[in-house]
Every structure is written in C-alpha cells, then in structure tokens.
Protein backbone atom coordinates (compact mmCIF):
# COMPACT_ATOMS: atom_id res chain seq x y z
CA UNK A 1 136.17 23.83 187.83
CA UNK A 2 138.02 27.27 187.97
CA UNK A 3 137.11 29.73 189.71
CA UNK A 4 137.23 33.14 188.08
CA UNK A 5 138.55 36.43 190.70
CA UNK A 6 137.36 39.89 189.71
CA UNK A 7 139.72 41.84 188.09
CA UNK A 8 141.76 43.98 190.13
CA UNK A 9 141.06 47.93 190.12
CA UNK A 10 144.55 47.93 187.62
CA UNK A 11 143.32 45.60 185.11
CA UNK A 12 140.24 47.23 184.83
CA UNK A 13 141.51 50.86 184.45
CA UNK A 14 144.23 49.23 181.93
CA UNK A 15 141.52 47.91 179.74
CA UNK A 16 139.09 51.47 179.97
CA UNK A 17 142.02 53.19 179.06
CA UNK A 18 142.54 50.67 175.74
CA UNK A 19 138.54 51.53 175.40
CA UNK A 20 139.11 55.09 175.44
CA UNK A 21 142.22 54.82 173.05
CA UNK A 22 140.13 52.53 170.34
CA UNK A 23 137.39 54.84 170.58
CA UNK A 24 139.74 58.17 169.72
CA UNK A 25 141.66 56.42 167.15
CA UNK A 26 138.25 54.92 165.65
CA UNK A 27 136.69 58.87 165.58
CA UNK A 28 140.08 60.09 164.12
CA UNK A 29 139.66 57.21 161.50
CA UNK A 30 135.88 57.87 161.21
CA UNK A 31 137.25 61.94 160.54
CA UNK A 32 139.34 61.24 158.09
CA UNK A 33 136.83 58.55 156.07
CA UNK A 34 134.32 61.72 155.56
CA UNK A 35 137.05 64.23 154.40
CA UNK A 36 138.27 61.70 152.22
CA UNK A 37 134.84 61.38 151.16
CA UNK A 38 134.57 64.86 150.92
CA UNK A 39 137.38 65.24 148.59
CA UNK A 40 136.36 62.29 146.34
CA UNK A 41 133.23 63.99 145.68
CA UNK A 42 134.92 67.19 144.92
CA UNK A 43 137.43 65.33 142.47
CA UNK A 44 134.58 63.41 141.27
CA UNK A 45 132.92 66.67 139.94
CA UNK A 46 135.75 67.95 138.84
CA UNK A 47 136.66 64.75 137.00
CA UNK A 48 133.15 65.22 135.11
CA UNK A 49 133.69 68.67 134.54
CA UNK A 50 136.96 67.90 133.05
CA UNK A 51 135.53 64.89 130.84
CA UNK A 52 132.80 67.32 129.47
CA UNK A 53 135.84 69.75 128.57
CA UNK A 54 137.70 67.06 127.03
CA UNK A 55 134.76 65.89 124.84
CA UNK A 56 133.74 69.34 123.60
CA UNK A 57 137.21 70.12 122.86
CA UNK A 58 137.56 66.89 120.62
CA UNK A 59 134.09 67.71 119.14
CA UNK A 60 135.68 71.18 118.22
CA UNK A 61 138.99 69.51 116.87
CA UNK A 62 136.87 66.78 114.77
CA UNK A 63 135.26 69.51 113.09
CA UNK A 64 138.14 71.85 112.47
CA UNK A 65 139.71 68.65 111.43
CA UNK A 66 136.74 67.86 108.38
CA UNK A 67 136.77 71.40 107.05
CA UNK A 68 140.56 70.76 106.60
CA UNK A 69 139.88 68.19 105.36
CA UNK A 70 137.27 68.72 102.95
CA UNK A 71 139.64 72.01 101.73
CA UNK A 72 142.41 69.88 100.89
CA UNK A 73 140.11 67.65 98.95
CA UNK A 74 138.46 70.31 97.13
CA UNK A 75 142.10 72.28 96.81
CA UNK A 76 143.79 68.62 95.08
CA UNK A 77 140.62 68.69 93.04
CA UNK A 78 141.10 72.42 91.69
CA UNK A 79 145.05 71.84 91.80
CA UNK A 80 144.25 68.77 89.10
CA UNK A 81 141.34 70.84 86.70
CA UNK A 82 144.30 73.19 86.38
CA UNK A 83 146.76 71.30 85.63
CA UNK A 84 144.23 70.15 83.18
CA UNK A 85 143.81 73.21 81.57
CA UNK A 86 147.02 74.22 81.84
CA UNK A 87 148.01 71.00 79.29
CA UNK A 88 144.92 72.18 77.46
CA UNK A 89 146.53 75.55 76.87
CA UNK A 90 150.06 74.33 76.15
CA UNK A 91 148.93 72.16 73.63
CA UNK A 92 146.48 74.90 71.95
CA UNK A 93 149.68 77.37 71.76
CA UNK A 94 151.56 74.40 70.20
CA UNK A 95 149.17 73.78 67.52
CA UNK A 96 148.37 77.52 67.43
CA UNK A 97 152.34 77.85 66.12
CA UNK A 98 151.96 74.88 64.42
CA UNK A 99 149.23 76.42 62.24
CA UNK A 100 151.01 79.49 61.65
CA UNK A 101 154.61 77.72 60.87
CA UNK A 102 152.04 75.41 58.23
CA UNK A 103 151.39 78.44 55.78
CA UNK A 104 155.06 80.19 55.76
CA UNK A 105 156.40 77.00 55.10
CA UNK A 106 154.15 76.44 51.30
C-alpha cells in the first residue's frame, strides 16, 4: 500500500497558477471563436449579397446577349433577301439591255 502525502503549499500554488493560465488562454480562445464568428456571418452576408449581384448581372448579360443575338439573325436574314434582290435586279438590267440590243440588231 502507498501512502499518499498532501501536496506541499508549492505544488499546489504551481498547479492554481496552470488553472489560472488554462482558464485565460481558454477565454482568449473563447474571444476570438465569437469574433471569428462574428466575421463569418458578416462575410456570409456579404457572400449572398455578392451571389445575388452576380446572378442579376448574368440575367442582364443573357438578355443583352439574345437581343444580339436575335439582331444578327434577323440582320443575316435581311443581308441574304438583298442579296436576293440585288441578283434579281442585275439580271432584270441584263435582260432589260438584252431586249433593247434584240430590236437594233433586225
């Protein structure tokens, strides 16, 4: 069997002063665990605020993007019912000649 001795007046201010130490550095941790949860929250709103930005600006772009879209289609379409006409035209000035070279020509 052992025998256990009370700790001397030194061990037992030793060990109260470890306590005390713990406890500060555990408060300072506990400190800095809210402000960081502070901050997250603020970067958390931001974050949303930023996402909502994001998404109304691609919503804006998407849209720009279809008119410019739909002009170029509509501007190829015109460009080729032009060209179209402007064949149509050439060849009515060629026969146009044509006809009036027919009659010198008898």
């Amino acid at each position: 069997m052992s025998i256990e001795l009370p700790p001397d007046h030194l061990e037992v201010l030793a060990l109260r002063n470890r306590i005390q130490h713990i406890a500060e550095e555990n408060k300072y941790v506990n400190d800095e665990n809210d402000h960081l949860r502070e901050n997250n929250g603020e970067l958390a709103l931001e974050n949303d605020e930023l996402k909502k930005g994001l998404a109304l600006a691609e919503q804006r772009l998407e849209r720009v993007t279809d008119f410019w879209r739909s002009a170029e289609e509509e501007l190829t379409k015109q460009i080729a019912i032009s060209e179209d006409l402007t064949k149509q035209l050439e060849a009515a000035k060629s026969e146009l000649a044509s006809a009036k070279q027919a009659p010198k020509s008898t």
